[in-house]
Protein backbone atom coordinates (compact mmCIF):
# COMPACT_ATOMS: atom_id res chain seq x y z
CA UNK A 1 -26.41 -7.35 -13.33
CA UNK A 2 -23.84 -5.58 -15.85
CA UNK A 3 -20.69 -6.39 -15.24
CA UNK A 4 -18.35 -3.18 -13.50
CA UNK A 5 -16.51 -2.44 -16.02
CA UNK A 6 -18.58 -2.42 -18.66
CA UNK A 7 -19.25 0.63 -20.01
CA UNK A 8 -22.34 2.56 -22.19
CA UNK A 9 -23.47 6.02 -23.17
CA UNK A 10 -25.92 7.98 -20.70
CA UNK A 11 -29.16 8.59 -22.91
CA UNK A 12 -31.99 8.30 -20.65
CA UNK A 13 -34.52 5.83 -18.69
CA UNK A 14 -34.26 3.37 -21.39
CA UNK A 15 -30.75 2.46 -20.93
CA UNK A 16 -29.79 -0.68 -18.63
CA UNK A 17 -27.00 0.44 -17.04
CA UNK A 18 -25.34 3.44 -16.68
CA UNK A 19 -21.37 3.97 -15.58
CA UNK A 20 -19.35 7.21 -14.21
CA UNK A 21 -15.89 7.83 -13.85
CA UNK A 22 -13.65 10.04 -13.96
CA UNK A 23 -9.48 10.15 -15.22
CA UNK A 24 -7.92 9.29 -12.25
CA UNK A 25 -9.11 5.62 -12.97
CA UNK A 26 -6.76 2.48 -14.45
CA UNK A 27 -7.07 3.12 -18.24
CA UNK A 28 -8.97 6.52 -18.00
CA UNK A 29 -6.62 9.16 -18.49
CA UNK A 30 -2.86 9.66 -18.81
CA UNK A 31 -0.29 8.15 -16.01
CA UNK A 32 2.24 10.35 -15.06
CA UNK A 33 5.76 9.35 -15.14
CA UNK A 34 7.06 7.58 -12.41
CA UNK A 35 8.98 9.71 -9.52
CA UNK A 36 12.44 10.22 -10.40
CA UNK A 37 13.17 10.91 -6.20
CA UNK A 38 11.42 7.11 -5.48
CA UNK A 39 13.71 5.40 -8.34
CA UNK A 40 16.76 7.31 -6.71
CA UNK A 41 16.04 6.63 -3.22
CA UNK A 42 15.41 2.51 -4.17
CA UNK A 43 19.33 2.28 -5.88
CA UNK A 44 20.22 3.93 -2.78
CA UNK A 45 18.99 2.28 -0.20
CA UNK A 46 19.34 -1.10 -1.98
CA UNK A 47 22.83 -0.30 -1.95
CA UNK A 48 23.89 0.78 1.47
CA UNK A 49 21.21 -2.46 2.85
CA UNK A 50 23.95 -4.52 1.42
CA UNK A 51 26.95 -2.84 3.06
CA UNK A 52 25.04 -3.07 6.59
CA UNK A 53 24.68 -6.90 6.27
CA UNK A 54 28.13 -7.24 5.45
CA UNK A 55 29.59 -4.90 7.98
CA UNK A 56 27.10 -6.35 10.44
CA UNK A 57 27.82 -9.75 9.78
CA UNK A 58 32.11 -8.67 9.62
CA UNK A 59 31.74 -6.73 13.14
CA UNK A 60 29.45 -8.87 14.89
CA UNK A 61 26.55 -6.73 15.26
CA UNK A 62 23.45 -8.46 14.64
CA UNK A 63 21.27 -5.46 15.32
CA UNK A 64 23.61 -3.55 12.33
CA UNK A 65 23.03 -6.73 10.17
CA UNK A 66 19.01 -6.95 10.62
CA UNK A 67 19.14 -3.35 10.27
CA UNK A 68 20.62 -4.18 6.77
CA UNK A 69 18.11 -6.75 6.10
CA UNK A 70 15.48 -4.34 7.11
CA UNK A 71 16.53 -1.48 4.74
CA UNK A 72 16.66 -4.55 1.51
CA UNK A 73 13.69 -5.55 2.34
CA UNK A 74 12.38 -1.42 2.24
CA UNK A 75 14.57 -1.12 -1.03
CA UNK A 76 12.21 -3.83 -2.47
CA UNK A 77 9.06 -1.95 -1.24
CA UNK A 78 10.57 1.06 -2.83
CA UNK A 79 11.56 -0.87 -5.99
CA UNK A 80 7.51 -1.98 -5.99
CA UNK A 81 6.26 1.16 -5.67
CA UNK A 82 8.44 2.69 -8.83
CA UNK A 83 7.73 -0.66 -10.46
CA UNK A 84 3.74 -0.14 -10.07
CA UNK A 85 4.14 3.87 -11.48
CA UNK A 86 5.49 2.10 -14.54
CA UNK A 87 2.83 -0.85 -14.69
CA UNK A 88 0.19 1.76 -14.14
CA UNK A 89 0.86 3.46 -17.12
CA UNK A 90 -0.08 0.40 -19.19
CA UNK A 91 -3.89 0.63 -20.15
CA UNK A 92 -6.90 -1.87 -20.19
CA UNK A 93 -7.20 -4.38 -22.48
CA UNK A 94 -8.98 -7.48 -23.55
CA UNK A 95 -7.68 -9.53 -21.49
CA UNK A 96 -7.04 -7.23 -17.96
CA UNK A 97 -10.07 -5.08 -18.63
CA UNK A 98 -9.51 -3.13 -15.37
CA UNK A 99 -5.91 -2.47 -16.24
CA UNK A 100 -2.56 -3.67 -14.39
CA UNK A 101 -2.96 -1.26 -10.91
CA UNK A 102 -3.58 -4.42 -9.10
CA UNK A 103 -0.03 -6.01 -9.72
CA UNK A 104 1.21 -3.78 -6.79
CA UNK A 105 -1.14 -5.19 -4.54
CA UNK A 106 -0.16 -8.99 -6.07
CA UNK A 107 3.65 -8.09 -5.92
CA UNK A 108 2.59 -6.34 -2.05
CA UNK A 109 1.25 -9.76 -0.86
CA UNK A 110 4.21 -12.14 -1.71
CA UNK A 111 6.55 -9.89 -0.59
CA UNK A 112 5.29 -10.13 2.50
CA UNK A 113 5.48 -13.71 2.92
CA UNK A 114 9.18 -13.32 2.28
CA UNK A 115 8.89 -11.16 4.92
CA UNK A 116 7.75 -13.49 7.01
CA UNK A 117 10.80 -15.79 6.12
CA UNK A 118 13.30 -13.02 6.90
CA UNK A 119 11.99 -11.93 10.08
CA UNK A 120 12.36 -16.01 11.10
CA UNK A 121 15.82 -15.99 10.24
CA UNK A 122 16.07 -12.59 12.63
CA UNK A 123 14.86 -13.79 15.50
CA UNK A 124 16.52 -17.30 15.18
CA UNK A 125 20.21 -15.67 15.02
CA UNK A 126 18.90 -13.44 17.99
CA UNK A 127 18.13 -16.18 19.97
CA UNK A 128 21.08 -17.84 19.31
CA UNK A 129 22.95 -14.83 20.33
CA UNK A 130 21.47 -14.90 23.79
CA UNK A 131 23.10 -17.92 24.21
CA UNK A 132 26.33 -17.49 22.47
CA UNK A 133 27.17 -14.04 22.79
CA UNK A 134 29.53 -12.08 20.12
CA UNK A 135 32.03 -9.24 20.99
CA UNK A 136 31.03 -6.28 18.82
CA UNK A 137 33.73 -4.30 16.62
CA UNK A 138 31.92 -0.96 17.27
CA UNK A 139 34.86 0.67 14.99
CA UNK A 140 33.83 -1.04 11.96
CA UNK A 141 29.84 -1.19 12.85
CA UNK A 142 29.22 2.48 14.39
CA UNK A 143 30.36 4.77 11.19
CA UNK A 144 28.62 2.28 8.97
CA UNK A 145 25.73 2.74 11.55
CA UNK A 146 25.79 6.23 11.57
CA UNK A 147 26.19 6.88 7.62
CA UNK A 148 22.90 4.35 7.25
CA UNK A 149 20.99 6.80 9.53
CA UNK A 150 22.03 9.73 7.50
CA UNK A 151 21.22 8.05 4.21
CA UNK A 152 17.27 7.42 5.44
CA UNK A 153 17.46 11.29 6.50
CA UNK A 154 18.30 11.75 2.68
CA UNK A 155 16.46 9.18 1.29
CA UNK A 156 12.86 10.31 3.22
CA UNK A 157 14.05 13.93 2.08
CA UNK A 158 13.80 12.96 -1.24
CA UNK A 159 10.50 11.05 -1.06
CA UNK A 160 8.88 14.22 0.96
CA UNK A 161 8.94 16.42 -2.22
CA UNK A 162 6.52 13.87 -4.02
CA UNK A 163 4.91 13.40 -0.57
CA UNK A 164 1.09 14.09 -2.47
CA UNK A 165 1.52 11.36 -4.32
CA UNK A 166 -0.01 8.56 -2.44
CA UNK A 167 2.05 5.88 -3.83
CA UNK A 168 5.41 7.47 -2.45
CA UNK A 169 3.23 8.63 0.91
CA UNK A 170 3.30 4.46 1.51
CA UNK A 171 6.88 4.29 0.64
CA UNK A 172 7.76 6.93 2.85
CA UNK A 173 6.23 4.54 5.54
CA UNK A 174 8.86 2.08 5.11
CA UNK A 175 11.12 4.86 4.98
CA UNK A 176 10.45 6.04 8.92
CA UNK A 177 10.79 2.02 9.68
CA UNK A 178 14.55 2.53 8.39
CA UNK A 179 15.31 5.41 10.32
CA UNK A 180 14.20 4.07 13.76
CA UNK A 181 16.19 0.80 12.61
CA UNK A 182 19.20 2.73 12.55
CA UNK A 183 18.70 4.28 15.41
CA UNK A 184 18.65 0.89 17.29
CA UNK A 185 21.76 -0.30 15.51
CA UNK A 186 23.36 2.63 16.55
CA UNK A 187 22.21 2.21 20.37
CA UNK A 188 23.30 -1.55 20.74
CA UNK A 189 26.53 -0.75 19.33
CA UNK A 190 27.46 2.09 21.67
CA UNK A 191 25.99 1.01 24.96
CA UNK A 192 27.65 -2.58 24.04
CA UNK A 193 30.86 -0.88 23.27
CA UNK A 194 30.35 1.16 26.84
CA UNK A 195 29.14 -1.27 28.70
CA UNK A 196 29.94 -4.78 27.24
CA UNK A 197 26.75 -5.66 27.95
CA UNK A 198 26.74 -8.08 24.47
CA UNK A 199 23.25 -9.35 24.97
CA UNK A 200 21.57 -5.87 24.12
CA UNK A 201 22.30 -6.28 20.60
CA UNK A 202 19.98 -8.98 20.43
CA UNK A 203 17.90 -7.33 22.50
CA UNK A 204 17.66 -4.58 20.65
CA UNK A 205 17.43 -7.04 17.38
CA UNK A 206 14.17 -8.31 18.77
CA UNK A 207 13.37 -5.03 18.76
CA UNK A 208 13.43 -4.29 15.10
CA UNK A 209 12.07 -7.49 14.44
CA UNK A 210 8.81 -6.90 16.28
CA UNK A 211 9.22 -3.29 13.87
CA UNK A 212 9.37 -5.33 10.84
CA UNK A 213 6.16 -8.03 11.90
CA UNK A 214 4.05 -4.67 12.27
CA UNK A 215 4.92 -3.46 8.98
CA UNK A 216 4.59 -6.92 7.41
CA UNK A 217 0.82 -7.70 9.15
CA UNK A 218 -0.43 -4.32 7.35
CA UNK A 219 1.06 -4.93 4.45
CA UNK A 220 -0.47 -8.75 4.03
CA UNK A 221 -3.46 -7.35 5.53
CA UNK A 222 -4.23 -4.52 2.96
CA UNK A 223 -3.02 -6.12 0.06
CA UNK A 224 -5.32 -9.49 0.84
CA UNK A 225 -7.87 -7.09 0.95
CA UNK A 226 -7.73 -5.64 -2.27
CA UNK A 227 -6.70 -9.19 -3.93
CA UNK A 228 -10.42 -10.50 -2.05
CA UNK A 229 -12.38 -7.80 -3.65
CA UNK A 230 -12.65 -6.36 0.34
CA UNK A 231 -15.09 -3.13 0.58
CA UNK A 232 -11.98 -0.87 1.35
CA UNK A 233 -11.48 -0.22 4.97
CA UNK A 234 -13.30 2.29 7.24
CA UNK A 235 -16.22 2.42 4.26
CA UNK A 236 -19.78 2.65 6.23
CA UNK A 237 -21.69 -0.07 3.87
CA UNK A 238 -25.02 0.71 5.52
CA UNK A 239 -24.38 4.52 5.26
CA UNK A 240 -23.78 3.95 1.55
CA UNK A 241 -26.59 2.36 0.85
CA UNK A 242 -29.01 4.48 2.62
CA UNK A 243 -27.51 7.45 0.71
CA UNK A 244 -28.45 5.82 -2.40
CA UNK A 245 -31.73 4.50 -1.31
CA UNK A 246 -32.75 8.05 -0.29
CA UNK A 247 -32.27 9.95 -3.32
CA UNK A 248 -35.14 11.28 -5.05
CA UNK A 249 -36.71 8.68 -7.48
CA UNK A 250 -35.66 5.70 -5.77
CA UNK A 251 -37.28 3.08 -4.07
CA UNK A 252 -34.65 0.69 -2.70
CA UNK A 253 -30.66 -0.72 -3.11
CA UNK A 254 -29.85 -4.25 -3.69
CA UNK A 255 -26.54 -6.25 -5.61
CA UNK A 256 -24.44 -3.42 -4.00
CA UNK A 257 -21.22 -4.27 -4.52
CA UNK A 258 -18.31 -1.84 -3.58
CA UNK A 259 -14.53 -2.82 -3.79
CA UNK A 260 -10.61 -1.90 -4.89
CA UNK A 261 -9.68 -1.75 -8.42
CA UNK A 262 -6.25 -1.66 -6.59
CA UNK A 263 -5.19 0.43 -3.37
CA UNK A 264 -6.94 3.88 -3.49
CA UNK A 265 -8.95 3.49 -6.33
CA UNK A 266 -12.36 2.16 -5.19
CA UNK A 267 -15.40 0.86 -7.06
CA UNK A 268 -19.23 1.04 -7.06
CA UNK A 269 -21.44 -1.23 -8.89
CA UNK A 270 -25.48 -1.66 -7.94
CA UNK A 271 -29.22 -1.68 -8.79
CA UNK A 272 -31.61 1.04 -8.09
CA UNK A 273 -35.01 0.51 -8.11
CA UNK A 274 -37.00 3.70 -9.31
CA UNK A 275 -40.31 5.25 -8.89
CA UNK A 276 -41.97 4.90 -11.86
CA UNK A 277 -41.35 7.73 -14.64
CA UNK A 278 -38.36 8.82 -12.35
CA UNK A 279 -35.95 10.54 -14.24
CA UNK A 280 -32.98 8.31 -14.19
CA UNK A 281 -30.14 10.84 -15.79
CA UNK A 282 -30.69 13.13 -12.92
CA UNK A 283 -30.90 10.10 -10.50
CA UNK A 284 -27.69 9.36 -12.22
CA UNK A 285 -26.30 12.59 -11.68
CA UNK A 286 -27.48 13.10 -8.03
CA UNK A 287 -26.09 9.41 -7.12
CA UNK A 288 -22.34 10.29 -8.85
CA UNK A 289 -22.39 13.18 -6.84
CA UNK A 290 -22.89 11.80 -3.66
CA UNK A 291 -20.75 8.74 -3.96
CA UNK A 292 -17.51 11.38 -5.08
CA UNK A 293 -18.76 13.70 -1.99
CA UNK A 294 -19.43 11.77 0.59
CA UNK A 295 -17.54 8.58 -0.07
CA UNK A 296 -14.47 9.37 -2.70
CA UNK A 297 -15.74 6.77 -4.59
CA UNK A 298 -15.70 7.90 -8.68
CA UNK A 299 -15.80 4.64 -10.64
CA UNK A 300 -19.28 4.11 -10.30
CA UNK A 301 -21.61 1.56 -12.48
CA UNK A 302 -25.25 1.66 -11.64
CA UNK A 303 -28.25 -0.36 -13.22
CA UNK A 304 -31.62 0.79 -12.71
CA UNK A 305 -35.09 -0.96 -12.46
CA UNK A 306 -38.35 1.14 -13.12
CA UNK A 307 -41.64 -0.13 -10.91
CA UNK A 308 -44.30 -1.03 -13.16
CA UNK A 309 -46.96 1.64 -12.70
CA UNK A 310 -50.44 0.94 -11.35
């Protein structure tokens, strides 16, 4: 089997392999510059994470301080995102012949085991706050609570004009998690401050905990399976193959592979076996065609096998 990324000129049935793609692909075609509004809104929100955790941690408000921790750990997700527009732009070479996409997914999956680590330490101090409850300074933690919410506002403002990109359409994600963290730092603070009811800030701290071990589980989950060479998710394998295996001129599928160069940009590589004299451009044609219509897949590398005639 040739190896995906190999690549050689179409000329006809006596060729071994043949491979499509098309300039959207690592390597293929000019990057654009990275978004200026995802660079901006990472320095921002790195920024006011680390005046939440300090005015959380001044006040007493644990749900203000996780909120914090929330938004740094976004900021690095943002930071990620910019940093893989940059990597991106770097082409193949001889030693990463598929290019450097794939370091988002790499950078993706450890920081989501430090994830992991902060969302321990969260529900740890909550606990302990159960137990040992704090008296909140809701003068110091509200307008620091408020301004936080008004900064994601801005911040998934800014994103939304790049919203096409898909890149900034994940960041945006992380984004929405923000803005319903603030909201919940907002809510223990004032019913605490109403009430004195202390333990709903840890409450409520569970709360955005549980927020962040949803948006941690994806993220290990779909950048694992684009570091394990995973068929991406929701692809119909058996669908895929019969659509091959039913074009004119061919007899059967096998060494189908299909996979993620790195999120978004999927992969094709397999053997077709042909009728003999079938002519294998057009089968070539007809097969690029389907997997772009049908599947959105347009790195494609396909090897075919002529029947011996009779």
């Amino acid at each position: 089997m040739s190896r995906p990324d190999s690549h050689a000129p179409i000329q006809g049935p006596s060729d071994h392999h043949a491979h499509g793609h098309d300039d959207r692909h690592p390597g293929h075609g000019r990057k654009s510059f990275p978004s200026r509004g995802l660079g901006i809104a990472c320095l921002i929100v790195f920024g006011f994470s680390l005046l939440e955790i300090a005015v959380g941690l001044v006040s007493g408000s644990l749900a203000l301080a996780s909120d914090g921790l929330h938004m740094l750990t976004d900021a690095l997700a943002l930071a990620l995102a910019w940093g893989a527009q940059w990597v991106a732009r770097r082409p193949p070479d001889a030693r990463l012949t598929f290019g450097y996409e794939r370091v988002e997914s790499l950078a993706a999956f450890v920081n989501a085991l430090g994830y992991l680590v902060l969302l321990g330490w969260i529900v740890v101090e909550a606990i302990d706050r159960f137990r040992s409850p704090h008296v909140l300074d809701a003068g110091l933690a509200l307008p620091v609570a408020i301004a936080g919410l008004l900064v994601n506002v801005g911040v998934w403002w800014a994103l939304h004009r790049d919203g096409d990109d898909l890149n900034v359409r994940g960041a945006m994600l992380h984004v929405m998690g923000d803005l319903a963290g603030s909201a919940i730092a907002i809510t223990a603070i004032v019913v605490s401050a109403i009430t004195g009811w202390t333990v709903v800030d840890p409450l409520l701290t569970l709360a955005i905990s549980l927020l962040l071990l949803a948006s941690t589980a994806r993220l290990l989950r779909d950048s694992s399976r684009v570091l394990m060479n995973a068929a991406p998710a929701g692809l119909d394998l058996e669908r895929l193959s019969a659509a091959l295996a039913t074009l004119p001129g061919v007899t059967g599928v096998h060494d189908l592979h299909v996979w993620n160069i790195s999120s978004g940009q999927p992969a094709l590589a397999a053997h077709l076996q042909l009728l003999p004299g079938a002519d294998w451009v057009a089968v070539l044609a007809h097969a690029r065609s389907v997997m772009a219509a049908d599947f959105s897949i347009q790195h494609v590398t396909l090897q075919p096998e002529f029947a011996e005639p009779i």
